[in-house]
PDB file of N, CA and C in Angstrom:
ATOM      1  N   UNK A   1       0.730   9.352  10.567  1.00  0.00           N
ATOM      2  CA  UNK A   1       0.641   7.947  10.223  1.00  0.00           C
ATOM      3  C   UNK A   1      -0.737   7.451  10.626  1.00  0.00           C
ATOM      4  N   UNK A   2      -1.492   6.689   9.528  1.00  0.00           N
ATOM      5  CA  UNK A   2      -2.812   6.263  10.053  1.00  0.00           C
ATOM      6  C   UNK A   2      -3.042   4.338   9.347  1.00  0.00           C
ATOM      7  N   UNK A   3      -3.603   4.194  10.172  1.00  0.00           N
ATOM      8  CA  UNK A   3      -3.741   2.423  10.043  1.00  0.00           C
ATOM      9  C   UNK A   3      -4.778   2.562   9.196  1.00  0.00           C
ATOM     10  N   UNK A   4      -5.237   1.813   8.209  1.00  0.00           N
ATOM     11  CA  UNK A   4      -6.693   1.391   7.565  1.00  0.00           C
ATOM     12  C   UNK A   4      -6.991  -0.094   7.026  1.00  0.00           C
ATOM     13  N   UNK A   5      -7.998  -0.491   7.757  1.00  0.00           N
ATOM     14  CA  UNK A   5      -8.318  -1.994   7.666  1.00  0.00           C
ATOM     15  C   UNK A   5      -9.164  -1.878   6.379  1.00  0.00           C
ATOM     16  N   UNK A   6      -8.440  -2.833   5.150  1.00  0.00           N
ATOM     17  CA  UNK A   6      -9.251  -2.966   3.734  1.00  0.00           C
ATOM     18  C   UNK A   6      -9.749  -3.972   3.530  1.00  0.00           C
ATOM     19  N   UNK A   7     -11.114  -4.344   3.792  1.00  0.00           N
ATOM     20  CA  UNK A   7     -12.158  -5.711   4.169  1.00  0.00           C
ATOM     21  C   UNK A   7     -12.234  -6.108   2.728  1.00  0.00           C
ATOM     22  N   UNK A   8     -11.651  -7.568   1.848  1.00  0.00           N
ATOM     23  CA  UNK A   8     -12.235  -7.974   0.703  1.00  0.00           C
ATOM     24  C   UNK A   8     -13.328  -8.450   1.008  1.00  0.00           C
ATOM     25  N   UNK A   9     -14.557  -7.565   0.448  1.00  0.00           N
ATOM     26  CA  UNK A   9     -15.965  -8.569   0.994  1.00  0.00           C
ATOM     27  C   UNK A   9     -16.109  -9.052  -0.402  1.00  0.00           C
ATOM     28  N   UNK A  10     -17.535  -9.658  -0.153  1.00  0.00           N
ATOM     29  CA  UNK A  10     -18.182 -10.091  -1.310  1.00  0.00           C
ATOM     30  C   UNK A  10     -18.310  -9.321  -2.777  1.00  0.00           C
ATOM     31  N   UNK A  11     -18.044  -8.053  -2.823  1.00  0.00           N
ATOM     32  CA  UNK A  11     -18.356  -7.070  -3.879  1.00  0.00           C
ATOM     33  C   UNK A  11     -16.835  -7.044  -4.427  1.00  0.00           C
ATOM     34  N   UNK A  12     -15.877  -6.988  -3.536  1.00  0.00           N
ATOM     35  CA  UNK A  12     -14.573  -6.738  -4.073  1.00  0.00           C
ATOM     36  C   UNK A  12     -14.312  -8.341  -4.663  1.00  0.00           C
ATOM     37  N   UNK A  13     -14.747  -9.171  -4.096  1.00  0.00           N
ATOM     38  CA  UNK A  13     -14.286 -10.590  -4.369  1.00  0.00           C
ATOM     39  C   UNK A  13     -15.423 -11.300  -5.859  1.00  0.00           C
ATOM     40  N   UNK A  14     -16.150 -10.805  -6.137  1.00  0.00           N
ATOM     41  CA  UNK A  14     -17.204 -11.038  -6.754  1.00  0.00           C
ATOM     42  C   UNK A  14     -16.475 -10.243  -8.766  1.00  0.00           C
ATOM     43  N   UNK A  15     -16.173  -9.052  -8.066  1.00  0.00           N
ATOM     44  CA  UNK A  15     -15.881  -7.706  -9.307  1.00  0.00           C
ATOM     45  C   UNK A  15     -14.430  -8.489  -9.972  1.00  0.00           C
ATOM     46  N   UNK A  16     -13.514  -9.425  -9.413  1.00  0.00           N
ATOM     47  CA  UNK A  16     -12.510 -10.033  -9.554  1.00  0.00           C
ATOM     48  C   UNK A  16     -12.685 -11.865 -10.614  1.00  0.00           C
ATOM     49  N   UNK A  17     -14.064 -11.860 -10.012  1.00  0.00           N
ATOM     50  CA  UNK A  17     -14.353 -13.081 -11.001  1.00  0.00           C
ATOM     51  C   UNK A  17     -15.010 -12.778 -11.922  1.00  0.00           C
ATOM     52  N   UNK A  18     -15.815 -11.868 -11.799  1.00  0.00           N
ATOM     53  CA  UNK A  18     -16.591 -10.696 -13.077  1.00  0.00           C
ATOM     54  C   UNK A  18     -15.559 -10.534 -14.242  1.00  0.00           C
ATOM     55  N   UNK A  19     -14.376 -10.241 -13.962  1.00  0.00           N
ATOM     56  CA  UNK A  19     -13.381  -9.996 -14.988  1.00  0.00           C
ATOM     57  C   UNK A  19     -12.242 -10.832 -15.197  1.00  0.00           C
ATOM     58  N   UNK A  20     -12.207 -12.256 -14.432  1.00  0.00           N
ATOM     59  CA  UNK A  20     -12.038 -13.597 -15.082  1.00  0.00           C
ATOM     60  C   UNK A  20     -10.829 -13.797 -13.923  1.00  0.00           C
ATOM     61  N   UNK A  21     -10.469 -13.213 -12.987  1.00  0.00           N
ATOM     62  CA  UNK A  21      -9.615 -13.016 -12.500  1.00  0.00           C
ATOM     63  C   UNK A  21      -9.714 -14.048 -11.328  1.00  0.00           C
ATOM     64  N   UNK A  22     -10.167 -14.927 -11.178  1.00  0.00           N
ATOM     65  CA  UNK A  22     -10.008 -16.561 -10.822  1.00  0.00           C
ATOM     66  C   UNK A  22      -9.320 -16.555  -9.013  1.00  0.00           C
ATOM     67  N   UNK A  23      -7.758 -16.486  -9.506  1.00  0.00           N
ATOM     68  CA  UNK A  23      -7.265 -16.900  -8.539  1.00  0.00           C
ATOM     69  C   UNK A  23      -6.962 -15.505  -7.505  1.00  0.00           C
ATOM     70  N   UNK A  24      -6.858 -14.468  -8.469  1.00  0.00           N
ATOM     71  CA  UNK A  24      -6.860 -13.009  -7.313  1.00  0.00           C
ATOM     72  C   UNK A  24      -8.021 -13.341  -6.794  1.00  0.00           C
ATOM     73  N   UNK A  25      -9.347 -13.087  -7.059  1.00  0.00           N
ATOM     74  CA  UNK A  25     -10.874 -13.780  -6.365  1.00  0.00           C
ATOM     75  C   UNK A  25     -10.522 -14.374  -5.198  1.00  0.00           C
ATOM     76  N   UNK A  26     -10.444 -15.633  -5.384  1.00  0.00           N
ATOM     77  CA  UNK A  26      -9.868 -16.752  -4.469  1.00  0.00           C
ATOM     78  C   UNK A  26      -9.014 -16.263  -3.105  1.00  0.00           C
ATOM     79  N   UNK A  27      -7.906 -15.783  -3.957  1.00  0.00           N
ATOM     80  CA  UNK A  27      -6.636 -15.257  -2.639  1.00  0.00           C
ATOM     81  C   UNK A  27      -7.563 -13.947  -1.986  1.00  0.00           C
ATOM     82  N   UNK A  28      -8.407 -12.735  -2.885  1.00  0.00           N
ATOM     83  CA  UNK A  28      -9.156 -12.248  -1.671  1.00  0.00           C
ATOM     84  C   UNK A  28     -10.057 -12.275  -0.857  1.00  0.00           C
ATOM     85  N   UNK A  29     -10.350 -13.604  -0.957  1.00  0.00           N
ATOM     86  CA  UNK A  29     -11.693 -14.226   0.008  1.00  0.00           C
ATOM     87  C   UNK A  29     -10.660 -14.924   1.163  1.00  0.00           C
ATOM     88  N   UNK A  30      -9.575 -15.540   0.983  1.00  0.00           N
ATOM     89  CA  UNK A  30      -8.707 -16.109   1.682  1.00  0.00           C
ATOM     90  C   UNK A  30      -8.373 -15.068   2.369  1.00  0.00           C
ATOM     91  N   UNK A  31      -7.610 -13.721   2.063  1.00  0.00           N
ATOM     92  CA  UNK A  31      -7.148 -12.940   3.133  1.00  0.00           C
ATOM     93  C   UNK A  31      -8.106 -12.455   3.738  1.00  0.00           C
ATOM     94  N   UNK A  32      -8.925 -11.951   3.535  1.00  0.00           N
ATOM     95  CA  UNK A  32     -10.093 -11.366   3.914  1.00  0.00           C
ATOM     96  C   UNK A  32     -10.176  -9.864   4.347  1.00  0.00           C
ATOM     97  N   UNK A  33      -9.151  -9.280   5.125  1.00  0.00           N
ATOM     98  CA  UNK A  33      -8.563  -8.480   5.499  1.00  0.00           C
ATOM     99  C   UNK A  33      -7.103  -8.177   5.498  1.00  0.00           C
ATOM    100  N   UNK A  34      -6.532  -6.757   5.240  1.00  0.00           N
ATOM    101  CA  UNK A  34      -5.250  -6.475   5.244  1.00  0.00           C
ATOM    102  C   UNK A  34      -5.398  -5.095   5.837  1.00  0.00           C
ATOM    103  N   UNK A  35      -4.398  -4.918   6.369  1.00  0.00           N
ATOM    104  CA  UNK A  35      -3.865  -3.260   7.135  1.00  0.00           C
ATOM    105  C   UNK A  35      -2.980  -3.116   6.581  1.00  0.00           C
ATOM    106  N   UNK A  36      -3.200  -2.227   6.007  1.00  0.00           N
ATOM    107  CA  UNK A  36      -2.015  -0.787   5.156  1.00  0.00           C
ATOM    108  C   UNK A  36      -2.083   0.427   6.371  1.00  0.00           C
ATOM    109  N   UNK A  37      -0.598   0.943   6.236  1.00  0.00           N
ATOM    110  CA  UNK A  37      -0.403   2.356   6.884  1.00  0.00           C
ATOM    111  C   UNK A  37      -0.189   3.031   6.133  1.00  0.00           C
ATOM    112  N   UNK A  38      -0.930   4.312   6.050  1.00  0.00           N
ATOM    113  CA  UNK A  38      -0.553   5.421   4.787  1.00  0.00           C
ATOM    114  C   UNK A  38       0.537   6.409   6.266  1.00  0.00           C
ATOM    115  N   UNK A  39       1.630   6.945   5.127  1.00  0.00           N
ATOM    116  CA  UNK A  39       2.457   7.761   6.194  1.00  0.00           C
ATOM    117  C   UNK A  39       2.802   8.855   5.036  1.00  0.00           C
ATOM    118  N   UNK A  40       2.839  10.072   5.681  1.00  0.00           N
ATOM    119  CA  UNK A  40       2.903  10.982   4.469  1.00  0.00           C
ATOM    120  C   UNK A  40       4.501  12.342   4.951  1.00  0.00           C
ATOM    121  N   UNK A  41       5.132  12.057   4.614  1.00  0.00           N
ATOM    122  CA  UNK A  41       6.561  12.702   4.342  1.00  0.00           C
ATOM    123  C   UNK A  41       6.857  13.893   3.849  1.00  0.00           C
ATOM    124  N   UNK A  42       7.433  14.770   4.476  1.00  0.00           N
ATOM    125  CA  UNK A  42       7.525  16.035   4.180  1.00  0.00           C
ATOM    126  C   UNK A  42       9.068  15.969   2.755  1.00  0.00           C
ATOM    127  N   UNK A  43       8.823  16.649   1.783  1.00  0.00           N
ATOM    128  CA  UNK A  43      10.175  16.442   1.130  1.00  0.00           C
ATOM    129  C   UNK A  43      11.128  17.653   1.251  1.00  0.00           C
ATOM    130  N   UNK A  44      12.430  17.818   1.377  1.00  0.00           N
ATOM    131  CA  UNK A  44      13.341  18.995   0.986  1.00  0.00           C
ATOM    132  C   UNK A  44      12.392  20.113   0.789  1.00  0.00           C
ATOM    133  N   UNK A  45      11.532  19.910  -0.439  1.00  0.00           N
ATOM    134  CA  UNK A  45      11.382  20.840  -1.724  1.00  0.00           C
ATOM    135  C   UNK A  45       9.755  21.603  -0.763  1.00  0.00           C
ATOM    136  N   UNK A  46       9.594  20.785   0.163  1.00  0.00           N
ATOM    137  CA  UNK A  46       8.565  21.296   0.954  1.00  0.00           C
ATOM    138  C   UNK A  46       7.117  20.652   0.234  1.00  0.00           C
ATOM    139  N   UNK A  47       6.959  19.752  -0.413  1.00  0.00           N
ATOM    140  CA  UNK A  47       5.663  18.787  -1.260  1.00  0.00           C
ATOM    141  C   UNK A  47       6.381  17.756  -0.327  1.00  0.00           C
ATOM    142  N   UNK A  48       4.798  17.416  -0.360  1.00  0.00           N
ATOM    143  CA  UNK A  48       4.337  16.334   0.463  1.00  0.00           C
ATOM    144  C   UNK A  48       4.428  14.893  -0.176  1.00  0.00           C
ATOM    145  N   UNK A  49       4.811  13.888   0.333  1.00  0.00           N
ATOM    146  CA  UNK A  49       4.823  12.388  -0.616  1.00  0.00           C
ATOM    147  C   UNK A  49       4.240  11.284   0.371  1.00  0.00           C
ATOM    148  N   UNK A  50       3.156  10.648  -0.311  1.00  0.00           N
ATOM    149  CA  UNK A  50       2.525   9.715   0.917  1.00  0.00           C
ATOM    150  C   UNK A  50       2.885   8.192   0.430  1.00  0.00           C
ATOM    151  N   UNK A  51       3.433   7.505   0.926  1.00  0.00           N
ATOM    152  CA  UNK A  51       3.732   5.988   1.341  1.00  0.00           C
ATOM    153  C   UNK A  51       2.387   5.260   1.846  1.00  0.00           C
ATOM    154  N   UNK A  52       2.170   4.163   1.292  1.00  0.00           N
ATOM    155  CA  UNK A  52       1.214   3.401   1.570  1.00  0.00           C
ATOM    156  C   UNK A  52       2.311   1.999   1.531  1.00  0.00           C
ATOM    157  N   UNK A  53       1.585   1.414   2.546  1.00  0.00           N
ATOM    158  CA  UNK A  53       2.754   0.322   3.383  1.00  0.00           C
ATOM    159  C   UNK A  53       1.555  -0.666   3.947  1.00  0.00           C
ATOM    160  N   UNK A  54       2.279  -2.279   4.042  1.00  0.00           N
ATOM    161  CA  UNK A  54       1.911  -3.011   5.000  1.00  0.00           C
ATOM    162  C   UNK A  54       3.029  -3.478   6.084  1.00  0.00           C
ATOM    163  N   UNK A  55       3.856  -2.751   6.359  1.00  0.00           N
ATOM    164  CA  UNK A  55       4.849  -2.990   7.316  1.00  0.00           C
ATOM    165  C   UNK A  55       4.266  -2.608   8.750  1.00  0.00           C
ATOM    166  N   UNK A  56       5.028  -2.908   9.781  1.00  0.00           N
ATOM    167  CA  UNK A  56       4.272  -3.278  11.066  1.00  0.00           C
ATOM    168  C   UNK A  56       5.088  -1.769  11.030  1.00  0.00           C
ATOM    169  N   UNK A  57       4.466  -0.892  12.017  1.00  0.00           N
ATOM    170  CA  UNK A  57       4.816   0.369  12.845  1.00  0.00           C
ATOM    171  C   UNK A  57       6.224   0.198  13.240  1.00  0.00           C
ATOM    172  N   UNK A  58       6.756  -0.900  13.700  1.00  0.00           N
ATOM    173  CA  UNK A  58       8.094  -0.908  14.466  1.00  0.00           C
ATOM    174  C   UNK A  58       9.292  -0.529  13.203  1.00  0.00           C
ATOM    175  N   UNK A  59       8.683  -0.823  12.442  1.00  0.00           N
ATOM    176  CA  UNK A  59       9.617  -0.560  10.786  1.00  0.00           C
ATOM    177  C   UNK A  59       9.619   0.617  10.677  1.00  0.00           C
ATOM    178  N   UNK A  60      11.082   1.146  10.234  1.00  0.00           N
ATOM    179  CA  UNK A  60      11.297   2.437  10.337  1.00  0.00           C
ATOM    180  C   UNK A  60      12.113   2.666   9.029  1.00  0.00           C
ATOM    181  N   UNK A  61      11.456   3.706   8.466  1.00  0.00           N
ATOM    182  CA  UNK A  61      12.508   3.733   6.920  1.00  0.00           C
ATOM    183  C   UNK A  61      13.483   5.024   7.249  1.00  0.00           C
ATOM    184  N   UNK A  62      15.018   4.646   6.781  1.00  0.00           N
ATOM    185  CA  UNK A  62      16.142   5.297   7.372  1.00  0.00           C
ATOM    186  C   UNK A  62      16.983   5.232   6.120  1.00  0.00           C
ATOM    187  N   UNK A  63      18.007   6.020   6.445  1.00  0.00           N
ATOM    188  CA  UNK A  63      18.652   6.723   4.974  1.00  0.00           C
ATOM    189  C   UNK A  63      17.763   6.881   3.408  1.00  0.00           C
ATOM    190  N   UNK A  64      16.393   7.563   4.167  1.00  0.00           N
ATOM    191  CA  UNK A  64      16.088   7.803   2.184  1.00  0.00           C
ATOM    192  C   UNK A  64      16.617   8.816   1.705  1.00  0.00           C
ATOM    193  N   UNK A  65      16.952   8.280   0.295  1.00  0.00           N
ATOM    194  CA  UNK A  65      17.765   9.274  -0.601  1.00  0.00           C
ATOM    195  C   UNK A  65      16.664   9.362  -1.498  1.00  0.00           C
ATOM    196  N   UNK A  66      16.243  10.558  -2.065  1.00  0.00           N
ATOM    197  CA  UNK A  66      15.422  10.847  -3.079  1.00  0.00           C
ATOM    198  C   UNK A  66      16.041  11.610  -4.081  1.00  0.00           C
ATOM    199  N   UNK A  67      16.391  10.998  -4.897  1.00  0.00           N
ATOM    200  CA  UNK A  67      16.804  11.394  -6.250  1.00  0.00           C
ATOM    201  C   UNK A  67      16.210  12.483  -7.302  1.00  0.00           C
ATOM    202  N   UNK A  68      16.725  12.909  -8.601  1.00  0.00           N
ATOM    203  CA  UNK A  68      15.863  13.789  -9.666  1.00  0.00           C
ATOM    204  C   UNK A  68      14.758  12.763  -9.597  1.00  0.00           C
ATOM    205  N   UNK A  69      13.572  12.989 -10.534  1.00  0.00           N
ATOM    206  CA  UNK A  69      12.955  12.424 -11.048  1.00  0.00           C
ATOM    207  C   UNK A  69      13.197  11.099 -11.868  1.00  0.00           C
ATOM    208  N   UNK A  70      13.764  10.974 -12.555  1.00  0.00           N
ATOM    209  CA  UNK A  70      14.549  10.441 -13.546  1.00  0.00           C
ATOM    210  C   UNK A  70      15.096   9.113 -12.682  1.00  0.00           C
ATOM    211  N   UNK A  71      15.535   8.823 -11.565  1.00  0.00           N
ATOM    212  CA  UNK A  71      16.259   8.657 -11.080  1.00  0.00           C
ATOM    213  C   UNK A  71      15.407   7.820 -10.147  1.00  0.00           C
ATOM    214  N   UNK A  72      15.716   6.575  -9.224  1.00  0.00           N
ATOM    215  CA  UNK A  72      15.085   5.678  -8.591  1.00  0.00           C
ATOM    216  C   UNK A  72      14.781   6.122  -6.901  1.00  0.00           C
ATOM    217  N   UNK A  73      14.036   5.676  -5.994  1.00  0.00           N
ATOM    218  CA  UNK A  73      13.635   5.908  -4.759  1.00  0.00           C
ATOM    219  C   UNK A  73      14.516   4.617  -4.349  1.00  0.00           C
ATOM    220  N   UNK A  74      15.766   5.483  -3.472  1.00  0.00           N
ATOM    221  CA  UNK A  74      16.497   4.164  -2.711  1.00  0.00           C
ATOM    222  C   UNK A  74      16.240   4.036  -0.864  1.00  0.00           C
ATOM    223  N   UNK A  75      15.974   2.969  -0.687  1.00  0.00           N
ATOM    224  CA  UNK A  75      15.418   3.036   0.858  1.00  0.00           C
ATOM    225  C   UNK A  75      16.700   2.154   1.574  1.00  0.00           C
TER     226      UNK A  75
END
């Protein structure tokens, strides 16, 4: 499990009004920063599946069922 701080600076906030996108712009100058945890999961089948999350560490995902393909990710 690893933390990564994603800074909207000026380039990310700039590339958003470049393509007319107004109020996303706006809201990422407002947050300014967000922390995502990437966590990466071993499956049955032995392949790897990585989760990208903004949930706090204390959050713990319990009974996952992973289905065929076809078929939905129930948490």
């Amino acid at each position: 499990m690893e933390w990564i701080d994603i800074t909207f600076d000026k380039s990310r906030v700039n590339a958003q009004m470049r393509t007319g996108n107004i109020e996303n712009a706006k809201r990422l100058e407002t947050i300014g920063t967000i922390k995502l945890r990437f966590v990466k999961i071993r499956l049955n089948s032995g392949t790897d599946e990585y989760l990208i999350t903004n949930y706090q560490k204390e959050f713990i995902l319990t009974n996952v069922r992973i289905k065929r393909k076809e078929e939905n990710l129930f948490c």
